[in-house]
N, C-alpha and C. Protein backbone atom coordinates (compact mmCIF):
# COMPACT_ATOMS: atom_id res chain seq x y z
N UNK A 1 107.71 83.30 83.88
CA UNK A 1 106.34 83.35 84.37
C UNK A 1 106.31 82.79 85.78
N UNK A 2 106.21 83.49 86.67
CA UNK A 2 105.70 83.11 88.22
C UNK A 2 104.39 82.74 88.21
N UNK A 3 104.68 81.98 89.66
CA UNK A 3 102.75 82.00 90.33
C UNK A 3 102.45 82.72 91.55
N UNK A 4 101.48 83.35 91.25
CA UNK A 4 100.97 84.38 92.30
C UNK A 4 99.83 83.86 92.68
N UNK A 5 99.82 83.74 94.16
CA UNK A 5 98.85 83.75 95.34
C UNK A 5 97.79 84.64 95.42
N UNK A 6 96.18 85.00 94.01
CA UNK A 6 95.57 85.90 95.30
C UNK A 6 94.64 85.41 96.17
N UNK A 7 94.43 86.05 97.24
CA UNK A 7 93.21 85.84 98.68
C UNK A 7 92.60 86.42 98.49
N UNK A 8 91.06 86.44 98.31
CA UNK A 8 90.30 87.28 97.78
C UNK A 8 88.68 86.52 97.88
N UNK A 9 87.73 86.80 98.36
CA UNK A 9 86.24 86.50 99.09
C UNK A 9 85.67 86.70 97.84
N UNK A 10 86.28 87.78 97.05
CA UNK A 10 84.94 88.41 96.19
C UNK A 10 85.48 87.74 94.83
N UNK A 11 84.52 87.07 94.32
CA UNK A 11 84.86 86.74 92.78
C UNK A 11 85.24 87.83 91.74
N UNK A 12 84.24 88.83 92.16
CA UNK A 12 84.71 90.33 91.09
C UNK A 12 86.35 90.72 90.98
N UNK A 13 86.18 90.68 92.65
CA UNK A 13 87.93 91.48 92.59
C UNK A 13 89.20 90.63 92.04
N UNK A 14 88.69 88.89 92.19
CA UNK A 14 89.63 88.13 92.14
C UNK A 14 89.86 88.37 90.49
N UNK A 15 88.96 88.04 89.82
CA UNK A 15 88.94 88.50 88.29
C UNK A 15 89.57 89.67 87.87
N UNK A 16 89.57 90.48 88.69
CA UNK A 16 90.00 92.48 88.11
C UNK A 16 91.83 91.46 88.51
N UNK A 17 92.07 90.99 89.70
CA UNK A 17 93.45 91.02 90.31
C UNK A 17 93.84 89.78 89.41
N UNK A 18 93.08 89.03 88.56
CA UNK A 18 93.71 88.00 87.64
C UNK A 18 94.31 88.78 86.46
N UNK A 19 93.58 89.96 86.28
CA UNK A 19 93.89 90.32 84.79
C UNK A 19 94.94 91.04 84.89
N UNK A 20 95.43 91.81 86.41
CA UNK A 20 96.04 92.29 86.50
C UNK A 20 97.74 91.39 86.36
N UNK A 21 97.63 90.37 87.41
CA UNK A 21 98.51 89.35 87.07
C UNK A 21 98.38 88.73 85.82
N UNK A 22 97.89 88.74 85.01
CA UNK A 22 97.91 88.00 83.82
C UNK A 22 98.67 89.18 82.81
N UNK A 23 98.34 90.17 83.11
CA UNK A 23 98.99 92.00 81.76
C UNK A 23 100.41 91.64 82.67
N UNK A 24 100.85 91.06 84.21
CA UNK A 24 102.30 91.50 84.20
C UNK A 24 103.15 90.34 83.85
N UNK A 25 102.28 89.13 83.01
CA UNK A 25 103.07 87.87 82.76
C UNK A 25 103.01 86.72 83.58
N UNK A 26 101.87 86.39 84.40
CA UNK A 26 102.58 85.71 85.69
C UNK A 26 100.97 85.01 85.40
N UNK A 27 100.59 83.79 86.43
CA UNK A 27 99.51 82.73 86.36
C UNK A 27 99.28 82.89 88.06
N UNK A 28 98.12 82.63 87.78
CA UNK A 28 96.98 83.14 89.23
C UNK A 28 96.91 81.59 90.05
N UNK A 29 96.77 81.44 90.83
CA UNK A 29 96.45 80.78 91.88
C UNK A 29 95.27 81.02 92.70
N UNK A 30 94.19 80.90 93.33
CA UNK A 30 92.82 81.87 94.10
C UNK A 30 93.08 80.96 95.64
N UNK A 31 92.94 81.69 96.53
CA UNK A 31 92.37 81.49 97.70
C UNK A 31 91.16 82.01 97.62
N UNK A 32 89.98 82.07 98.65
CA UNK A 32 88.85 82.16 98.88
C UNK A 32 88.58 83.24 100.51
N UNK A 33 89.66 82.85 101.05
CA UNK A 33 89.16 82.48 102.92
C UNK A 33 91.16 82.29 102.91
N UNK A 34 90.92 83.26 104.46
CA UNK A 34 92.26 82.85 105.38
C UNK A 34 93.64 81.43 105.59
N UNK A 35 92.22 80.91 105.99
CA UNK A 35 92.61 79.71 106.46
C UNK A 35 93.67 78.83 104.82
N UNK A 36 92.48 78.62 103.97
CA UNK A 36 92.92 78.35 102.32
C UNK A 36 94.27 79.23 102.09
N UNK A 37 94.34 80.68 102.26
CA UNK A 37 95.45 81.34 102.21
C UNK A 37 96.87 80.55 102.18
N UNK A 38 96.75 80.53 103.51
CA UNK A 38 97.74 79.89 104.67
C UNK A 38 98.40 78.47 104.13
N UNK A 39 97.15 77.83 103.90
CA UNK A 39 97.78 76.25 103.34
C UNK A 39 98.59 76.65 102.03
N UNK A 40 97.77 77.75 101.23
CA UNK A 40 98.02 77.76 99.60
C UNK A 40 99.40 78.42 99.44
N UNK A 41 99.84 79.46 100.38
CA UNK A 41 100.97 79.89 100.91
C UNK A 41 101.50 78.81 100.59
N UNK A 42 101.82 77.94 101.65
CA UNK A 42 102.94 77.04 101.64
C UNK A 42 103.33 75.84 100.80
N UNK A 43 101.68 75.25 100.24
CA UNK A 43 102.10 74.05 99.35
C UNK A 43 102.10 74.63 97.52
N UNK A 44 101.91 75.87 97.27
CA UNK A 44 102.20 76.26 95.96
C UNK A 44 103.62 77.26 95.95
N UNK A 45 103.93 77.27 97.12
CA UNK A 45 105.04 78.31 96.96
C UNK A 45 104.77 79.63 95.79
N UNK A 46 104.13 80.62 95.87
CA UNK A 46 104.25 81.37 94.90
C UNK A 46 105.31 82.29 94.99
N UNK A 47 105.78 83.31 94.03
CA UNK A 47 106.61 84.07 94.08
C UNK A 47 106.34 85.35 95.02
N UNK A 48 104.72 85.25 94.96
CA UNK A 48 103.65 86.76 95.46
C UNK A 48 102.28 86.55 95.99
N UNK A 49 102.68 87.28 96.84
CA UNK A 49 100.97 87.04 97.35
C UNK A 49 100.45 88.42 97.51
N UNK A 50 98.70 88.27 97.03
CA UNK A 50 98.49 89.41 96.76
C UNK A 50 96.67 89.03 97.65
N UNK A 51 96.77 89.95 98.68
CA UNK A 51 96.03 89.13 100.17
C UNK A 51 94.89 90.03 100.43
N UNK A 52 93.52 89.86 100.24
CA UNK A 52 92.50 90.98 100.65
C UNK A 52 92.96 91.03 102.39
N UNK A 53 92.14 92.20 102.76
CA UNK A 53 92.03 92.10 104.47
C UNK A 53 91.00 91.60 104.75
N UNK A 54 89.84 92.25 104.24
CA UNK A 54 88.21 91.60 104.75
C UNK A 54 87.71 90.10 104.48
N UNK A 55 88.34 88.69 104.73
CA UNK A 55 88.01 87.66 104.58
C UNK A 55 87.44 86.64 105.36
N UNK A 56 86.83 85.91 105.32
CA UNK A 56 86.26 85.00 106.10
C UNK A 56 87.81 84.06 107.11
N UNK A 57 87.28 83.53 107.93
CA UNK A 57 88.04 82.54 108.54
C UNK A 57 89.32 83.24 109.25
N UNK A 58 90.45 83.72 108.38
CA UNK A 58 91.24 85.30 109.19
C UNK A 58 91.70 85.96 108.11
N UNK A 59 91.33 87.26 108.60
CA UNK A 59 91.43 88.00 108.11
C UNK A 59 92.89 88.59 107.51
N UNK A 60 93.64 89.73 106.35
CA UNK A 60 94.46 89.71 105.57
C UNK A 60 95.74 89.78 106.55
N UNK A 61 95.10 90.58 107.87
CA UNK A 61 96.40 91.18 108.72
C UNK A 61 97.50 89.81 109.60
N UNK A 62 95.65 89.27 110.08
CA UNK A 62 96.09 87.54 110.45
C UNK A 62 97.44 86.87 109.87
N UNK A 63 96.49 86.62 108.71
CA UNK A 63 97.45 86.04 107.42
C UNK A 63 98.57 86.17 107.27
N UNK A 64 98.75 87.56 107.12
CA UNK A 64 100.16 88.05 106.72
C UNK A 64 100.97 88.04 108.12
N UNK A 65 100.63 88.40 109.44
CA UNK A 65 101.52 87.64 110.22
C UNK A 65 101.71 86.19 110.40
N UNK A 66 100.95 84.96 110.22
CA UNK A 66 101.15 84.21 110.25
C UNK A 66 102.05 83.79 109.08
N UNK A 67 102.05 84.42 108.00
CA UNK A 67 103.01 83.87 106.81
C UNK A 67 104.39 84.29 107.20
N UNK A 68 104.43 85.78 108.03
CA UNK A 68 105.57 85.74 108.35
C UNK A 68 106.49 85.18 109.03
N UNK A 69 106.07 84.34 109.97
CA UNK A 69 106.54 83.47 110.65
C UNK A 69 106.73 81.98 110.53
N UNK A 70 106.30 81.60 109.15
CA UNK A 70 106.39 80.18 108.79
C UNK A 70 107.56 80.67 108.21
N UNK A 71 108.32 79.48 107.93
CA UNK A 71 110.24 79.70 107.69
C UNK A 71 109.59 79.66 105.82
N UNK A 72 108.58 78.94 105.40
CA UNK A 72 108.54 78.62 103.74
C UNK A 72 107.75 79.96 103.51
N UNK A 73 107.34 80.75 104.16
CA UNK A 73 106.53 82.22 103.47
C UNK A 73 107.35 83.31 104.07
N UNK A 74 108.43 83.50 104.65
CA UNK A 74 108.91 84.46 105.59
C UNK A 74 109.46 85.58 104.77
N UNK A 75 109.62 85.19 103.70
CA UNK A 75 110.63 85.87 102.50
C UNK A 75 109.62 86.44 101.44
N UNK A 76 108.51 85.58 101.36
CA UNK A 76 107.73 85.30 100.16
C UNK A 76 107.20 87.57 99.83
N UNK A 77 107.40 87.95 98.99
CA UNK A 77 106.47 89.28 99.23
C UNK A 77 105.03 89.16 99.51
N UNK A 78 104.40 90.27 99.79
CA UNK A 78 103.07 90.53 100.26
C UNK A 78 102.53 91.57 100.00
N UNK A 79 101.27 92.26 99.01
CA UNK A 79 100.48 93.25 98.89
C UNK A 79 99.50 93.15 99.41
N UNK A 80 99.14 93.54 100.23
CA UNK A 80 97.70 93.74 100.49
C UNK A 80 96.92 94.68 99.66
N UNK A 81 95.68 93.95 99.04
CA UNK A 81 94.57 94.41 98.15
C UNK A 81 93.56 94.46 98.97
N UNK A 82 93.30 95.63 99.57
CA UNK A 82 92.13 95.95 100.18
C UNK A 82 91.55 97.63 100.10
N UNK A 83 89.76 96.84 100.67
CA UNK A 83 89.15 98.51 100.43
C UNK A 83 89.31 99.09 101.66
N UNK A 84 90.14 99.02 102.64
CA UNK A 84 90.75 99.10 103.87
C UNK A 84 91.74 101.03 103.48
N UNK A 85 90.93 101.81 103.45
CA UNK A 85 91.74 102.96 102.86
C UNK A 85 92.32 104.07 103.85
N UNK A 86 92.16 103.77 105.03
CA UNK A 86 92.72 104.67 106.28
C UNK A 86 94.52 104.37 106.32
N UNK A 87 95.08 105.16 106.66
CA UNK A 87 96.03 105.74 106.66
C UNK A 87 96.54 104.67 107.83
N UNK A 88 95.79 104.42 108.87
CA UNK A 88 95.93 103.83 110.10
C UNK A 88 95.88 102.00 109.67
N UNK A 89 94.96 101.83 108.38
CA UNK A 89 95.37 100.52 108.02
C UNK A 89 96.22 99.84 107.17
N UNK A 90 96.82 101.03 106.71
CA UNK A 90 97.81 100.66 105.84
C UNK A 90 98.76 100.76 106.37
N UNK A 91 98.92 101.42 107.83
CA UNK A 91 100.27 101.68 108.76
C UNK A 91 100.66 100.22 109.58
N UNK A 92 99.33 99.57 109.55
CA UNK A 92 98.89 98.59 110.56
C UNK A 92 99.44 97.22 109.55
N UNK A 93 99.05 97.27 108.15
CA UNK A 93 99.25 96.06 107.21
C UNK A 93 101.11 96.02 106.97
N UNK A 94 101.32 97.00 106.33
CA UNK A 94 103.36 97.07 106.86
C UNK A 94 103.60 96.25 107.80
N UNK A 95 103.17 96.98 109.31
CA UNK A 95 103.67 96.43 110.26
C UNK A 95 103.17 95.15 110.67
N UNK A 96 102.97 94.58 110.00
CA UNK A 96 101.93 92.70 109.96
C UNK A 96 102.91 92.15 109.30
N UNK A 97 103.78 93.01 108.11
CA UNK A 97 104.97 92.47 107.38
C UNK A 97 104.64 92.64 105.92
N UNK A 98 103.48 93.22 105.68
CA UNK A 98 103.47 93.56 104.16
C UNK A 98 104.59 94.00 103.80
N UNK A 99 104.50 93.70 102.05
CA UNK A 99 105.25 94.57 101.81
C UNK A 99 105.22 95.92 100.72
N UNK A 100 104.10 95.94 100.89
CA UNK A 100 103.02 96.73 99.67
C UNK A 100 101.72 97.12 100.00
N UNK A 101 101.17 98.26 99.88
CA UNK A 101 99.52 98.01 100.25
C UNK A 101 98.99 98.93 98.99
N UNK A 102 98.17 98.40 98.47
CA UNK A 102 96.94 98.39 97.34
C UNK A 102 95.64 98.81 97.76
N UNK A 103 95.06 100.02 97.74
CA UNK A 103 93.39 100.46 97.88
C UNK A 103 92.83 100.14 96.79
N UNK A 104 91.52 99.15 97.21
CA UNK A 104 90.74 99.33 96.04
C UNK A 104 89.46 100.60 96.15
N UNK A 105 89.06 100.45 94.99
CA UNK A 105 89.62 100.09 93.30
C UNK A 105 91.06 100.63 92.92
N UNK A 106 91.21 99.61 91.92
CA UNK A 106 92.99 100.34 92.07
C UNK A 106 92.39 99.76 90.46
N UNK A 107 93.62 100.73 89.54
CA UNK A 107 93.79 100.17 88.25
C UNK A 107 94.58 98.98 87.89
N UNK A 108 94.25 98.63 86.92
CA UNK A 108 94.87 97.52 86.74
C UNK A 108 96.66 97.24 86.60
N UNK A 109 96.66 98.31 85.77
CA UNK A 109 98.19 98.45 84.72
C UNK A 109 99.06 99.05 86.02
N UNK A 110 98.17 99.55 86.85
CA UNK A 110 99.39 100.10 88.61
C UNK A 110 99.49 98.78 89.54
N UNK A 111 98.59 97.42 89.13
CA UNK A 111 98.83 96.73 89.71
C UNK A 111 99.40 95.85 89.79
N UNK A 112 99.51 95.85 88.07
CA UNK A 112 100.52 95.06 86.97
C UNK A 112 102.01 95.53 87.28
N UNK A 113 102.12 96.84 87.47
CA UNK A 113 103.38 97.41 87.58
C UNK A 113 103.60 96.87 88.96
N UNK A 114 103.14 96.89 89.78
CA UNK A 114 103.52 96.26 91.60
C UNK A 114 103.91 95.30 91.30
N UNK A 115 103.37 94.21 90.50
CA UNK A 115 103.60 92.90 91.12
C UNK A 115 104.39 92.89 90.31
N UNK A 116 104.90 93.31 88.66
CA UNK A 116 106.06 93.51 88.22
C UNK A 116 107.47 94.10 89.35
N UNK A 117 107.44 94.86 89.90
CA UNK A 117 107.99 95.51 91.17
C UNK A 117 108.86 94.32 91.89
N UNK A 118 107.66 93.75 92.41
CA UNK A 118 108.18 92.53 93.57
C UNK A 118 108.12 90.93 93.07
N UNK A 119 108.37 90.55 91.51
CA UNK A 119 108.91 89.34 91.25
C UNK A 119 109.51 89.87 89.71
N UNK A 120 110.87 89.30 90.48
CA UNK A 120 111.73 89.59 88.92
C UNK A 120 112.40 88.19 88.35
């Protein structure tokens, strides 16, 4: 059983993305906001982080470059869970260092299978 990181503003989605981590075996962690991200990144070490884009304080793309460049998140994987559905933002979240991108609404059991994917 891992711990997974999600970032997530909206209580709804955080709940849909708990259950999802909870069907692939693994225990949730919540950020709220960017900034929270960032700290929660580094002092919970999770196996996964699973990062909205649209958040208060900075936003998912922020985030995920800044995680890439701390030496304790550099490795860590990264999905971005966002309603961010252009072709151009999911080209844009990769190249931030994702390593996954998620449109919502997404099902659950495909999200279960991702994060199954990227912590073994």
């Amino acid at each position: 059983m891992a711990k997974i990181l999600i970032a997530d503003d909206s209580a709804t989605q955080v709940a849909l993305i708990q259950a999802a981590v909870a069907e692939a075996g693994h225990i949730a962690v919540v950020a709220t906001n960017g900034d929270d991200a960032l700290r929660m990144a580094v002092s919970e070490k999770p196996a996964l982080i699973l990062l909205d884009v649209v958040m208060p304080n900075a936003d998912g793309f922020q985030v995920c470059r800044k995680l890439r460049k701390l030496p304790e998140t550099a490795t860590t994987p990264i999905i971005l869970v966002t309603s961010k559905n252009q072709q151009t933002d999911k080209s844009w979240g990769i190249r931030q260092g994702a390593n996954d991108y998620v449109m919502k609404p997404f099902e659950t059991k495909v999200l279960a299978e991702l994060i199954s994917k990227h912590v073994r």
